[in-house]
PDB file of N, CA and C in Angstrom:
ATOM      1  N   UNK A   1       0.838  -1.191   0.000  1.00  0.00           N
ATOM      2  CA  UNK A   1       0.000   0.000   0.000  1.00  0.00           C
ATOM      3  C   UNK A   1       0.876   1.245   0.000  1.00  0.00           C
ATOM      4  N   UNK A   2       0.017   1.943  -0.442  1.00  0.00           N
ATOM      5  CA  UNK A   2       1.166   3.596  -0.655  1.00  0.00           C
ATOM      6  C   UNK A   2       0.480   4.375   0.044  1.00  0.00           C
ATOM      7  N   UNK A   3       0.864   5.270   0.737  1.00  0.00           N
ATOM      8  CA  UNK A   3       0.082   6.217   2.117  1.00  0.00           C
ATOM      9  C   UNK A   3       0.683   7.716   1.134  1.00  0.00           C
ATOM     10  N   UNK A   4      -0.202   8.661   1.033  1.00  0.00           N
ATOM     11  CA  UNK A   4      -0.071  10.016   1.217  1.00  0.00           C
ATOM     12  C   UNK A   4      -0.386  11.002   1.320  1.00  0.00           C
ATOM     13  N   UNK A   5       0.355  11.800   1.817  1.00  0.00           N
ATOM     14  CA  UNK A   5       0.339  13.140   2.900  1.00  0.00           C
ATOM     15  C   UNK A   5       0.559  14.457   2.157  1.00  0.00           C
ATOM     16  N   UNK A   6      -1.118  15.173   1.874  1.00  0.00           N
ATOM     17  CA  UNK A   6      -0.850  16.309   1.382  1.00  0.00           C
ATOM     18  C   UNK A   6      -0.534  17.515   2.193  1.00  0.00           C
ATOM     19  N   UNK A   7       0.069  18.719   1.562  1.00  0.00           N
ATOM     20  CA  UNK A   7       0.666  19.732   2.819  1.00  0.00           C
ATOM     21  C   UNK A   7       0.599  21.136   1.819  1.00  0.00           C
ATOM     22  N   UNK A   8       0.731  22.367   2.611  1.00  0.00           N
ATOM     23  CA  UNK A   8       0.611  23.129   1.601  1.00  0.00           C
ATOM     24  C   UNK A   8      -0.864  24.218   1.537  1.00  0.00           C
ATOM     25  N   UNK A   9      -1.977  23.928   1.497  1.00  0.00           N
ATOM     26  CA  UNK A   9      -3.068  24.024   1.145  1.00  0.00           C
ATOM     27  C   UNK A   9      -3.033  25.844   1.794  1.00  0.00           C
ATOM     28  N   UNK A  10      -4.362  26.389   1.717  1.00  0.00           N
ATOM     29  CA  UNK A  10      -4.739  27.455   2.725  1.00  0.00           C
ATOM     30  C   UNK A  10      -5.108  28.827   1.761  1.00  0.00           C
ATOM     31  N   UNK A  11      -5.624  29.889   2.127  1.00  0.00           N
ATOM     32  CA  UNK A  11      -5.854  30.333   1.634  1.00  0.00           C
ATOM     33  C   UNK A  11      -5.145  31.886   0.926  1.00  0.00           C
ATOM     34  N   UNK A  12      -5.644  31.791  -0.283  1.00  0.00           N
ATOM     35  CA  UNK A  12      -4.620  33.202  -1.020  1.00  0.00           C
ATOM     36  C   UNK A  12      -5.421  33.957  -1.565  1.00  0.00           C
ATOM     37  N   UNK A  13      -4.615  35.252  -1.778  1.00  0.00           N
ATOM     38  CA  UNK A  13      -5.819  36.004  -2.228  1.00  0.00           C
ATOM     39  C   UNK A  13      -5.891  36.052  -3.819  1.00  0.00           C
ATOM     40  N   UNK A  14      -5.965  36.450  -5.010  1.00  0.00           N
ATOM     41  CA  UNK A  14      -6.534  36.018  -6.203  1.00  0.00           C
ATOM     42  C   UNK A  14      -5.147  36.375  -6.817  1.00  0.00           C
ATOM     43  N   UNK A  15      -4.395  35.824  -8.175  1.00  0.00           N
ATOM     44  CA  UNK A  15      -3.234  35.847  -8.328  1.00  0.00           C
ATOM     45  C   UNK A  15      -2.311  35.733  -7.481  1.00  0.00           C
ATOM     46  N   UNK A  16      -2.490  35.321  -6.531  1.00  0.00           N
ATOM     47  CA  UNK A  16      -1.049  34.505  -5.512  1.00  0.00           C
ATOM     48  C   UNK A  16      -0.476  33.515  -5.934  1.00  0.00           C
ATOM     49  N   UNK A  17      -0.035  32.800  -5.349  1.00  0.00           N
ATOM     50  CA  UNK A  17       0.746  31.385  -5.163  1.00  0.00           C
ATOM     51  C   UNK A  17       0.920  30.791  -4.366  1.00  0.00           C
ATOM     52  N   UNK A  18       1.037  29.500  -4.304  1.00  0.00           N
ATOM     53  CA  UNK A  18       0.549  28.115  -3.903  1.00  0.00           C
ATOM     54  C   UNK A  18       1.770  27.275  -3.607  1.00  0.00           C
ATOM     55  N   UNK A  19       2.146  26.442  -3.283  1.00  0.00           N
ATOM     56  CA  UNK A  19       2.872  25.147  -3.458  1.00  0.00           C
ATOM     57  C   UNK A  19       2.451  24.148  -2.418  1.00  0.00           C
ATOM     58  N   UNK A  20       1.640  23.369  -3.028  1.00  0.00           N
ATOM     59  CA  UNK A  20       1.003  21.933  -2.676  1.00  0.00           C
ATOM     60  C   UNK A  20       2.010  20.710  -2.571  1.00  0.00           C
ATOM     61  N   UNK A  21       2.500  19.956  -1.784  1.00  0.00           N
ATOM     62  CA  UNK A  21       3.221  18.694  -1.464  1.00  0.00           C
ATOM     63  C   UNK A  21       2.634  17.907  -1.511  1.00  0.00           C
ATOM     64  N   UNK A  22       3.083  16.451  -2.063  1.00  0.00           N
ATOM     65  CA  UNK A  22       2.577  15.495  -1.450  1.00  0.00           C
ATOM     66  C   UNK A  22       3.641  14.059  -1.133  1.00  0.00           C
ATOM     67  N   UNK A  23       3.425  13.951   0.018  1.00  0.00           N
ATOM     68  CA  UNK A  23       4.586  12.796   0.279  1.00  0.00           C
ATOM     69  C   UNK A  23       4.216  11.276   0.488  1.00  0.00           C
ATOM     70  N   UNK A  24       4.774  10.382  -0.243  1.00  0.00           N
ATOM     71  CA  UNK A  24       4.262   9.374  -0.687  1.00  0.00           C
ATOM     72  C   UNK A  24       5.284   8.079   1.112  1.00  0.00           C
ATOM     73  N   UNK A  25       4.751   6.988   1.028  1.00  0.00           N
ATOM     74  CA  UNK A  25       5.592   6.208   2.227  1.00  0.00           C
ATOM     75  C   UNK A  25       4.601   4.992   1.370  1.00  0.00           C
ATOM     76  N   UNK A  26       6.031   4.131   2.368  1.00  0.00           N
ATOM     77  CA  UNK A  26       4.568   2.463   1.852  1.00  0.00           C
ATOM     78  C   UNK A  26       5.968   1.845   0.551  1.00  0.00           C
ATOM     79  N   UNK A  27       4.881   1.473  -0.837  1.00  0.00           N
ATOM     80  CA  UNK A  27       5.333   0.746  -1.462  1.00  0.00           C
ATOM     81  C   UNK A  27       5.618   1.758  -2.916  1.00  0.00           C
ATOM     82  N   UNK A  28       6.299   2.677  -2.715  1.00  0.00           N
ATOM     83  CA  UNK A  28       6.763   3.858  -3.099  1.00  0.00           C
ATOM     84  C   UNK A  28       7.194   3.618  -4.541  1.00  0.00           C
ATOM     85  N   UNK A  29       8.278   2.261  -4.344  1.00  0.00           N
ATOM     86  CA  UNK A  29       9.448   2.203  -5.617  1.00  0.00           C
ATOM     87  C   UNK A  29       8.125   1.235  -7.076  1.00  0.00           C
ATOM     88  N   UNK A  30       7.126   0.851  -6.331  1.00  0.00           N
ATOM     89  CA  UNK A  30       6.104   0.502  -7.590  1.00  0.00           C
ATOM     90  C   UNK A  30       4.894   1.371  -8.431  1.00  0.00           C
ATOM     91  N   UNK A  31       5.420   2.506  -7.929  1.00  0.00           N
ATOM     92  CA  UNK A  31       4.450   4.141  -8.083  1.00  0.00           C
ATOM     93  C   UNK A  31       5.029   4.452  -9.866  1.00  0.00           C
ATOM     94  N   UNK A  32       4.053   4.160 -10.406  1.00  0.00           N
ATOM     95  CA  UNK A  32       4.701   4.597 -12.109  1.00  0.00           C
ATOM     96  C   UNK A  32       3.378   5.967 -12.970  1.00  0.00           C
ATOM     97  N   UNK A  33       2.881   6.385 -11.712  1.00  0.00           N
ATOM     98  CA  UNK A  33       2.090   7.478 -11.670  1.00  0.00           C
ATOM     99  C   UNK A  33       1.363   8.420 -10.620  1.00  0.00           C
ATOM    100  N   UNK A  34       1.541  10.038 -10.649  1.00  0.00           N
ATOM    101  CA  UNK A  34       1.337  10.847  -9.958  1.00  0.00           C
ATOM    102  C   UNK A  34       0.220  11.452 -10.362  1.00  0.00           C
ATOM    103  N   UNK A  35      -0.680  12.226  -9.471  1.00  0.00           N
ATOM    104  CA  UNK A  35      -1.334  13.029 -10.010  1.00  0.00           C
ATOM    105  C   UNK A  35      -2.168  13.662  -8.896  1.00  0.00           C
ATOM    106  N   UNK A  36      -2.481  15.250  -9.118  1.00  0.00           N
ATOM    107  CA  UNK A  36      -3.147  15.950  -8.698  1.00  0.00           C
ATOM    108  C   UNK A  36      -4.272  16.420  -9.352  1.00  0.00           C
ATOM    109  N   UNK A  37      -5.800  16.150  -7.754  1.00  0.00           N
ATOM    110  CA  UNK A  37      -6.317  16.413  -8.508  1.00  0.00           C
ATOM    111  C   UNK A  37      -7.350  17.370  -7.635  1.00  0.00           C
ATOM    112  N   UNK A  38      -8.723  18.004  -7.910  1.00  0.00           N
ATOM    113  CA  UNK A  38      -9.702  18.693  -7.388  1.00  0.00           C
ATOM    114  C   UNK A  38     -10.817  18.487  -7.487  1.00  0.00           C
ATOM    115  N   UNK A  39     -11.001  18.647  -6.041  1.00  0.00           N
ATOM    116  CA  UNK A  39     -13.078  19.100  -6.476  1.00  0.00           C
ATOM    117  C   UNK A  39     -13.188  19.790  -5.343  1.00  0.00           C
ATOM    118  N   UNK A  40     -14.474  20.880  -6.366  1.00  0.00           N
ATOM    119  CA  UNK A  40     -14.868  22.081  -5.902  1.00  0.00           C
ATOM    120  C   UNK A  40     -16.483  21.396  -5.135  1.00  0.00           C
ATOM    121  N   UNK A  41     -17.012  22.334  -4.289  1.00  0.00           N
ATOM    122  CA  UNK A  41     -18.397  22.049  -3.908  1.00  0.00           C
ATOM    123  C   UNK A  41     -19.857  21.604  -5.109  1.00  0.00           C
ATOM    124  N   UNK A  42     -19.989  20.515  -5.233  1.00  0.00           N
ATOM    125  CA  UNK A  42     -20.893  20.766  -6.026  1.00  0.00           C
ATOM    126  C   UNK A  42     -20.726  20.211  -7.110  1.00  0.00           C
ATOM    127  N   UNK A  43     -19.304  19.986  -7.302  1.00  0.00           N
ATOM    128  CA  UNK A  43     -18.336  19.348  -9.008  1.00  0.00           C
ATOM    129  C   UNK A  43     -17.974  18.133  -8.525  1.00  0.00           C
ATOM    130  N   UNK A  44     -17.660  17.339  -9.675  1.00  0.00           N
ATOM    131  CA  UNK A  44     -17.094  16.352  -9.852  1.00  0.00           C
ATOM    132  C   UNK A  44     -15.477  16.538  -9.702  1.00  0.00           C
ATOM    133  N   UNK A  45     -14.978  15.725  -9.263  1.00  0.00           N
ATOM    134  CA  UNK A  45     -13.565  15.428  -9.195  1.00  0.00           C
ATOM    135  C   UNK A  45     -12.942  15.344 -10.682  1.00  0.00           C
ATOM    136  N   UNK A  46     -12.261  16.742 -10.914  1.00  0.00           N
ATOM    137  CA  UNK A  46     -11.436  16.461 -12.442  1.00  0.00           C
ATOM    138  C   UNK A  46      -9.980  16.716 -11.892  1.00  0.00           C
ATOM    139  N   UNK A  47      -9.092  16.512 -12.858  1.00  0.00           N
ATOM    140  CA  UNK A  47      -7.677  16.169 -13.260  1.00  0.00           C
ATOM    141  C   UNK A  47      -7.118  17.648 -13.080  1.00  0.00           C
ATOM    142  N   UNK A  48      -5.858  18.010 -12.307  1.00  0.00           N
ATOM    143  CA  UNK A  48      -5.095  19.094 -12.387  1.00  0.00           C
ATOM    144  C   UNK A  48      -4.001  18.840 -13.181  1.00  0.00           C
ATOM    145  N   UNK A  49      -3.065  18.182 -13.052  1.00  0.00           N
ATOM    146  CA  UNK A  49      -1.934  17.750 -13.519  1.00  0.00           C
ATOM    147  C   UNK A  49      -1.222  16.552 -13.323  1.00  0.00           C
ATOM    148  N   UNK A  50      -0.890  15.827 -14.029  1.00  0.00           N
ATOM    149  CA  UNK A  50      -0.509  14.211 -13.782  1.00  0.00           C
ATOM    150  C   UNK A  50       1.377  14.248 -14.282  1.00  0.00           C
ATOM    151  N   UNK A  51       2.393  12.889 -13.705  1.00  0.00           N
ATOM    152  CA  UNK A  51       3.270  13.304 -13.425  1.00  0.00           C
ATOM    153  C   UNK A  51       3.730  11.567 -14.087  1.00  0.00           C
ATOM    154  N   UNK A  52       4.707  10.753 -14.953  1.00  0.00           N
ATOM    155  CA  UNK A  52       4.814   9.849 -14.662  1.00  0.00           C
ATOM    156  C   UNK A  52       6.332   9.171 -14.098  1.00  0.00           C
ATOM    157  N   UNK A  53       6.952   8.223 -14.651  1.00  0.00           N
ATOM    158  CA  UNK A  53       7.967   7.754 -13.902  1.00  0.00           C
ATOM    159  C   UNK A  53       8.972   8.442 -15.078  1.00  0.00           C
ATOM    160  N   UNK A  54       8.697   8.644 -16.201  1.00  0.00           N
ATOM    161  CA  UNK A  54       9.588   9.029 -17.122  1.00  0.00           C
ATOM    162  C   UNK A  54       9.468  10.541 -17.347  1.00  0.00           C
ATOM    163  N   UNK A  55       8.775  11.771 -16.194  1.00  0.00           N
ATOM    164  CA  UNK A  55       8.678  12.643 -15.986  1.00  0.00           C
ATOM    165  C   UNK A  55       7.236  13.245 -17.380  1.00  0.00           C
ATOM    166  N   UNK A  56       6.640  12.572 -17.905  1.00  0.00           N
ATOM    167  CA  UNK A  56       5.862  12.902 -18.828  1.00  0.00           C
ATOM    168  C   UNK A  56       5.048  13.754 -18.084  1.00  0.00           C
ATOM    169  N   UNK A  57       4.695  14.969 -18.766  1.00  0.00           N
ATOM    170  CA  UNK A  57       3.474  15.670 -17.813  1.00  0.00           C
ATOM    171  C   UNK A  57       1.985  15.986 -18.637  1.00  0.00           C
ATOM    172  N   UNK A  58       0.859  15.992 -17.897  1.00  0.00           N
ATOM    173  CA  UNK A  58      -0.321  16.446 -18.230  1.00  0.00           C
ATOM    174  C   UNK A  58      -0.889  17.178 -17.261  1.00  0.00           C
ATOM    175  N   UNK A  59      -1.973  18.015 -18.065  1.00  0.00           N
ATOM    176  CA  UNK A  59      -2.417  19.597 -16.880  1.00  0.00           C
ATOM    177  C   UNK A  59      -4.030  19.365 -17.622  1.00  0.00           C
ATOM    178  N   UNK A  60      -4.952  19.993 -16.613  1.00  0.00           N
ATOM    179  CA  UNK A  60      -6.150  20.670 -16.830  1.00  0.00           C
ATOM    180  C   UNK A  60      -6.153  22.014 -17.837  1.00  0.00           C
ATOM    181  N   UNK A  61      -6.721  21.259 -18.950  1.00  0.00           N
ATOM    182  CA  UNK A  61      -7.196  22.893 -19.887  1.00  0.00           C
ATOM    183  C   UNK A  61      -6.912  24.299 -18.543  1.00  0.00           C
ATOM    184  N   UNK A  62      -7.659  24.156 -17.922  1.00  0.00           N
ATOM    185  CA  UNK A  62      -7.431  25.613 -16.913  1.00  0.00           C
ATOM    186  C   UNK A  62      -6.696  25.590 -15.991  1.00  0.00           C
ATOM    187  N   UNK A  63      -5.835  24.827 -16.372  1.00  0.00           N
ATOM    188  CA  UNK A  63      -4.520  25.215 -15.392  1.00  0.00           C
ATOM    189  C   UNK A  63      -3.409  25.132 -16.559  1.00  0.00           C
ATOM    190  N   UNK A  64      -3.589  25.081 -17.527  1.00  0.00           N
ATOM    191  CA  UNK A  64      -1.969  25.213 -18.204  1.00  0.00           C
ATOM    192  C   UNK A  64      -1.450  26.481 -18.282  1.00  0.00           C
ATOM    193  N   UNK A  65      -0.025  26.634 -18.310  1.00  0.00           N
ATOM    194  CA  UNK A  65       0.537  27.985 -18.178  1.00  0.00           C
ATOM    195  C   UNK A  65       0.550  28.012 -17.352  1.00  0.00           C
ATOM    196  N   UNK A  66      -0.193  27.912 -15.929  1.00  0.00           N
ATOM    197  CA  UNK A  66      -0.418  28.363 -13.928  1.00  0.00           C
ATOM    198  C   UNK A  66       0.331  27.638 -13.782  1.00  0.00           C
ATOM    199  N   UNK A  67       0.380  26.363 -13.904  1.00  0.00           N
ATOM    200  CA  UNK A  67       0.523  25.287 -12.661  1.00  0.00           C
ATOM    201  C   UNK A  67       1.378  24.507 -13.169  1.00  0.00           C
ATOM    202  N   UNK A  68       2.431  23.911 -12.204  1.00  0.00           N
ATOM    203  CA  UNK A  68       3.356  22.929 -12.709  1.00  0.00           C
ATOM    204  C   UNK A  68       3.688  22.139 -11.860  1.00  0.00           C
ATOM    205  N   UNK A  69       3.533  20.773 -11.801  1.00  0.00           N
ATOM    206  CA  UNK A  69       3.870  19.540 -11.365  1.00  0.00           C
ATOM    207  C   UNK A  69       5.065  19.072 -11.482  1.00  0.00           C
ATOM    208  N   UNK A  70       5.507  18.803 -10.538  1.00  0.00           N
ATOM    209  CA  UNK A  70       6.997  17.749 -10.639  1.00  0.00           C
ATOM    210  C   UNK A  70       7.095  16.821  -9.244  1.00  0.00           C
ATOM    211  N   UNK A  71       8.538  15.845  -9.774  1.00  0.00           N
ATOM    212  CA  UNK A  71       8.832  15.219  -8.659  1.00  0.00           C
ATOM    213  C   UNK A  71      10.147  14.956  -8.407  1.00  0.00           C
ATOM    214  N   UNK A  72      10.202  14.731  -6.578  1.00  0.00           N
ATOM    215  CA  UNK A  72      12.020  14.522  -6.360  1.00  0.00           C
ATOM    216  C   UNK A  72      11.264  13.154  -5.863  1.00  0.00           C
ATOM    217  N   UNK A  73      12.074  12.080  -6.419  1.00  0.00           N
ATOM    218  CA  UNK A  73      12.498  10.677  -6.452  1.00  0.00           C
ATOM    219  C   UNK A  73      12.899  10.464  -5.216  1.00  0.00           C
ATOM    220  N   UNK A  74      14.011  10.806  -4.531  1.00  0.00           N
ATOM    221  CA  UNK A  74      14.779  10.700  -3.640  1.00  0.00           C
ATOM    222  C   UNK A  74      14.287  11.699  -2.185  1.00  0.00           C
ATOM    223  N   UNK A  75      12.790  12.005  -2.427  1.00  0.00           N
ATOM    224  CA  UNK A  75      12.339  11.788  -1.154  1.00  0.00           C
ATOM    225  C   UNK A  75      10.402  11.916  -1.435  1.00  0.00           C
ATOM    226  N   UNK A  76      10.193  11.142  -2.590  1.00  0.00           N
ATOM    227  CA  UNK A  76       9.128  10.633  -2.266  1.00  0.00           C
ATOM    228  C   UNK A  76       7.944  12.099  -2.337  1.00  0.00           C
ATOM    229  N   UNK A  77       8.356  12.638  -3.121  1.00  0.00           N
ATOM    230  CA  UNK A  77       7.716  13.822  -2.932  1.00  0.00           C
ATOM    231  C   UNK A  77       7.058  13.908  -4.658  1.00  0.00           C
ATOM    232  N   UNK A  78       5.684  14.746  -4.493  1.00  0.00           N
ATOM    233  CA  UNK A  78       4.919  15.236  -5.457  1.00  0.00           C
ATOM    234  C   UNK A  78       4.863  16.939  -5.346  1.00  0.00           C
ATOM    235  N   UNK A  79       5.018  17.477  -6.122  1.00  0.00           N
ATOM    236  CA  UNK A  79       4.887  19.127  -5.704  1.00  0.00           C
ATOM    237  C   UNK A  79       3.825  19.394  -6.904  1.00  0.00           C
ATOM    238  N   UNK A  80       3.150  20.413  -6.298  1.00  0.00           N
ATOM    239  CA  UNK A  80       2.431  21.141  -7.612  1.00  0.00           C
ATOM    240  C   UNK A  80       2.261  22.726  -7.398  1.00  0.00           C
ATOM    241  N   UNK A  81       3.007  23.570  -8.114  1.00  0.00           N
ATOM    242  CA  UNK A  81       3.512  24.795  -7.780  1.00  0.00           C
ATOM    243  C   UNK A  81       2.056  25.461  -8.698  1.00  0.00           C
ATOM    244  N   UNK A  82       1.552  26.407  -8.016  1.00  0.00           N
ATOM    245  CA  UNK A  82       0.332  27.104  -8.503  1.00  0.00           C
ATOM    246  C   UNK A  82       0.647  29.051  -8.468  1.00  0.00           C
ATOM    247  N   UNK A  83       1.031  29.400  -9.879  1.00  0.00           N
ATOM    248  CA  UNK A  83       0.407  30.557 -10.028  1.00  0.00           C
ATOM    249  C   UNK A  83      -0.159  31.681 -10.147  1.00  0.00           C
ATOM    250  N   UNK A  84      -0.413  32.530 -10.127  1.00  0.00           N
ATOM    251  CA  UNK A  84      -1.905  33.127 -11.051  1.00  0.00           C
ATOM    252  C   UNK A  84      -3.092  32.771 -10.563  1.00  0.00           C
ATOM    253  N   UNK A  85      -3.123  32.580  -9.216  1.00  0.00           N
ATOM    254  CA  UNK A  85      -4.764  31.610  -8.806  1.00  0.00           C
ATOM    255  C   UNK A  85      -5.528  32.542  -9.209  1.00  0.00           C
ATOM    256  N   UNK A  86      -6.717  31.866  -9.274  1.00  0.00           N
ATOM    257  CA  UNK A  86      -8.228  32.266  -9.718  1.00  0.00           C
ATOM    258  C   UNK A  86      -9.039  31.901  -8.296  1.00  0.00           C
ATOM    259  N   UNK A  87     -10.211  32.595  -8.128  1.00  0.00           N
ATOM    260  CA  UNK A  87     -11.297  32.277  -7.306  1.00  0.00           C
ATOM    261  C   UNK A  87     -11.883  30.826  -7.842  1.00  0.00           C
ATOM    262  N   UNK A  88     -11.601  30.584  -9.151  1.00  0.00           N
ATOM    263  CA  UNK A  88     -12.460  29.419  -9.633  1.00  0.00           C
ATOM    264  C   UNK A  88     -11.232  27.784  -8.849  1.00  0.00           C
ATOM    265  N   UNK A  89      -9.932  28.700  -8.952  1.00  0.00           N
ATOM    266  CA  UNK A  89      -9.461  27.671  -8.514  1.00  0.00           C
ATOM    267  C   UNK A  89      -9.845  26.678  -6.934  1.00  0.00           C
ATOM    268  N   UNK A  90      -9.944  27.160  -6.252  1.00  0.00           N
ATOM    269  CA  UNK A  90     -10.973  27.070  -5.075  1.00  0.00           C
ATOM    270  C   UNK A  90     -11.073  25.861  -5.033  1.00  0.00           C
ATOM    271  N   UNK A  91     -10.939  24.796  -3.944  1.00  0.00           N
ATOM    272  CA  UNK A  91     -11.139  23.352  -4.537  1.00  0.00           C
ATOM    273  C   UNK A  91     -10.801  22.650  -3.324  1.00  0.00           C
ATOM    274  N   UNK A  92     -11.212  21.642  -3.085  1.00  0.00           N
ATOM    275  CA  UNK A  92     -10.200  20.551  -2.185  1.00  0.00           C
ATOM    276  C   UNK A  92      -8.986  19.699  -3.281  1.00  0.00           C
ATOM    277  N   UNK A  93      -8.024  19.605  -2.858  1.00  0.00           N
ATOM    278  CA  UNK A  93      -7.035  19.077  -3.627  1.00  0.00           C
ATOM    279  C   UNK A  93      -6.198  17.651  -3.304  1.00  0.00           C
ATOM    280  N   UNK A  94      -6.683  16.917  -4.170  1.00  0.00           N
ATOM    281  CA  UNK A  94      -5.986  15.763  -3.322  1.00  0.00           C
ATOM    282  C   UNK A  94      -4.877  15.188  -4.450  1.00  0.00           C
ATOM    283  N   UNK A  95      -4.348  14.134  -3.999  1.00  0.00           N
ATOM    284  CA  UNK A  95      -2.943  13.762  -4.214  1.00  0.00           C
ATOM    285  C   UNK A  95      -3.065  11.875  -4.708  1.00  0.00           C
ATOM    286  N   UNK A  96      -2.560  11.650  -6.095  1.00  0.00           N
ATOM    287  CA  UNK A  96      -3.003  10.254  -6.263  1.00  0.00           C
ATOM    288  C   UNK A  96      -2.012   9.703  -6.563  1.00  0.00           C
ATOM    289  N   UNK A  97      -2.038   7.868  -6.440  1.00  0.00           N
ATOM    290  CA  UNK A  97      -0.577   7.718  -6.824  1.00  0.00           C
ATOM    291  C   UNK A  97      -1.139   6.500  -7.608  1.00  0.00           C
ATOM    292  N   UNK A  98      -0.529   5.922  -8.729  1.00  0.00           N
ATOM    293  CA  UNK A  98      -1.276   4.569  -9.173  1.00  0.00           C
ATOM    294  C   UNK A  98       0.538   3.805  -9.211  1.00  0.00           C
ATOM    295  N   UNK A  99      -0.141   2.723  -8.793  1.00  0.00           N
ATOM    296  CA  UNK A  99       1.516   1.459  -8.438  1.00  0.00           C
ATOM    297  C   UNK A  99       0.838  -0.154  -8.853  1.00  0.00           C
ATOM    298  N   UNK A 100       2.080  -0.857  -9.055  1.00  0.00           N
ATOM    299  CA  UNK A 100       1.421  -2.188  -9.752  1.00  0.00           C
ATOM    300  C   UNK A 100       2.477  -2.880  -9.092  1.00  0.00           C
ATOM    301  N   UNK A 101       1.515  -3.996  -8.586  1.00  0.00           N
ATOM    302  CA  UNK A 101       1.852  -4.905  -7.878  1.00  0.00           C
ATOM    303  C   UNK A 101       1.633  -6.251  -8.405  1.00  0.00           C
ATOM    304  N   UNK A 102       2.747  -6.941  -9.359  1.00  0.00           N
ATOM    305  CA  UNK A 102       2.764  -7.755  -9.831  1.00  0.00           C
ATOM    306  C   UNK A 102       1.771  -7.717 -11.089  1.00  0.00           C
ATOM    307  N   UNK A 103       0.620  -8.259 -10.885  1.00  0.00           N
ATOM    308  CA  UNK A 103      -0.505  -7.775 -12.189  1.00  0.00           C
ATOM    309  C   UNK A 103      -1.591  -6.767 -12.169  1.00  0.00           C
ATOM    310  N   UNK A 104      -1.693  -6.806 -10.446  1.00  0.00           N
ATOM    311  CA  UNK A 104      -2.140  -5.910  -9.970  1.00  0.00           C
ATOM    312  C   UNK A 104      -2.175  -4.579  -9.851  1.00  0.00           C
ATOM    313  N   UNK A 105      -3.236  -3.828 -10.701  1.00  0.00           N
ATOM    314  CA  UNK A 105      -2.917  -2.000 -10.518  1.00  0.00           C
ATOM    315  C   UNK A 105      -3.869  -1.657  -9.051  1.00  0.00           C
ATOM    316  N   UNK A 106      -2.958  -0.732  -8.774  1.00  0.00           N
ATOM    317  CA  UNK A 106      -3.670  -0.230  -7.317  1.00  0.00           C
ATOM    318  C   UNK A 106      -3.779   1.684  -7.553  1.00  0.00           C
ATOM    319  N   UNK A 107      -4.396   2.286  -7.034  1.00  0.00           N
ATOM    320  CA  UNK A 107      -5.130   3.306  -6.921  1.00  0.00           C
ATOM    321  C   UNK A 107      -5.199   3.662  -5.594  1.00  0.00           C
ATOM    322  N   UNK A 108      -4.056   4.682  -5.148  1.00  0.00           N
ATOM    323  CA  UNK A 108      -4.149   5.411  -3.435  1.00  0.00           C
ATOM    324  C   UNK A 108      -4.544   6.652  -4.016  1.00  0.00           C
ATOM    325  N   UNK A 109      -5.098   7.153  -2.746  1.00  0.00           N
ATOM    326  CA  UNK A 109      -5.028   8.648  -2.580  1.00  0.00           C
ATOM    327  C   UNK A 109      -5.126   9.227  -1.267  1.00  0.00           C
ATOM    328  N   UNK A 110      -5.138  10.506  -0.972  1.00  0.00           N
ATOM    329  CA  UNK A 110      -4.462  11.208   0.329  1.00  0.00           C
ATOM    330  C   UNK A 110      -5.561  11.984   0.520  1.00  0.00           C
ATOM    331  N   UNK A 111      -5.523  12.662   1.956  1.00  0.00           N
ATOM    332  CA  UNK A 111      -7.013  12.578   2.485  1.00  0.00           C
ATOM    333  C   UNK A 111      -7.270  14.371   2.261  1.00  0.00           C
ATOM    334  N   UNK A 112      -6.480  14.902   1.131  1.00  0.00           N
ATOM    335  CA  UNK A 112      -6.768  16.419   0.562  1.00  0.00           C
ATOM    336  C   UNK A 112      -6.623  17.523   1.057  1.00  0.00           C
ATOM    337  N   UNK A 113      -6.383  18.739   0.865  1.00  0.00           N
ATOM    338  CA  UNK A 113      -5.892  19.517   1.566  1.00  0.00           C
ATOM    339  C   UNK A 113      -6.516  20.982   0.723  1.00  0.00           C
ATOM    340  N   UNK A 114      -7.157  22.197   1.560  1.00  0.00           N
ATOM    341  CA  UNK A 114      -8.215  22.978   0.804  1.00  0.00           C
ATOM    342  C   UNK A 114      -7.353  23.462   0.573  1.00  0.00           C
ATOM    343  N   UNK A 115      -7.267  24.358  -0.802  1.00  0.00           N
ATOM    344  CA  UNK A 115      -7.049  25.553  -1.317  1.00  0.00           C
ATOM    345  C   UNK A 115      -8.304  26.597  -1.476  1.00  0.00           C
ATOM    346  N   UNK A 116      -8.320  27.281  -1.032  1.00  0.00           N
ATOM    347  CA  UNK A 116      -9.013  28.900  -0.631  1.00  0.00           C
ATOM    348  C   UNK A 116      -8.699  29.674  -1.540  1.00  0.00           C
ATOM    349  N   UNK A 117      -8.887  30.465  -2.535  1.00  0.00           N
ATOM    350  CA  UNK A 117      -8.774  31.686  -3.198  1.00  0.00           C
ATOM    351  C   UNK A 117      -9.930  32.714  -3.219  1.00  0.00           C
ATOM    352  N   UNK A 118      -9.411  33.857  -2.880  1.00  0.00           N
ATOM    353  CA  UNK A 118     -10.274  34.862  -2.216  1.00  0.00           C
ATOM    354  C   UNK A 118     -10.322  35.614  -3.258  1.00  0.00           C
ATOM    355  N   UNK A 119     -11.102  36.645  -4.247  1.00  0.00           N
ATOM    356  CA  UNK A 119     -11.099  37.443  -5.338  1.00  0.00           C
ATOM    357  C   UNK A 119     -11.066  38.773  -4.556  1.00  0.00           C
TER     358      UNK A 119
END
């Protein structure tokens, strides 16, 4: 199992900036995908930016240009640096990791952390 711990979150006022963590523990070295993601009150849970083992990246139509995802290997860490916030950005934000265990794909995620943007 892969455990993780988002950090970071809180509130900014409109064009600020952000930097969201997320720290992964557990079964770490079978993690061959990252990703951040959101939901707002009311919305469905969509995609911010995804991260893989060969550093490939993908972003939300409305976050490209803002927001940028990366990762340090060597301590288990997810970052997602935000921005230019928007009021729309506003969201609970959580942190996903997908790992394969033998044939097995597994699907964690971390128990989210608010982002606040104030206009």
């Amino acid at each position: 199992q892969v455990r993780l711990v988002e950090s970071g979150g809180g509130l900014v006022e409109s064009g600020g900036s952000l930097r969201l963590s997320c720290t992964a523990s557990g079964s770490t070295f079978n993690i061959y995908y990252n990703g951040w993601y959101r939901q707002a009150p009311g919305k469905e849970r969509e995609l911010v930016a995804s991260i893989d083992t060969d550093n490939n990246t993908n972003y939300g139509d409305s976050v490209k240009g803002r927001f940028t995802i990366s990762r340090d290997n060597a301590k288990n860490t997810v970052d997602l640096q935000m921005n230019a916030l928007k009021p729309e950005d506003t969201a609970v934000y959580y942190c996903n990791a997908q790992w394969q265990d033998g044939i097995l794909v597994h699907s964690d995620w971390g128990q989210g952390t608010q982002v606040t943007v104030a206009s």
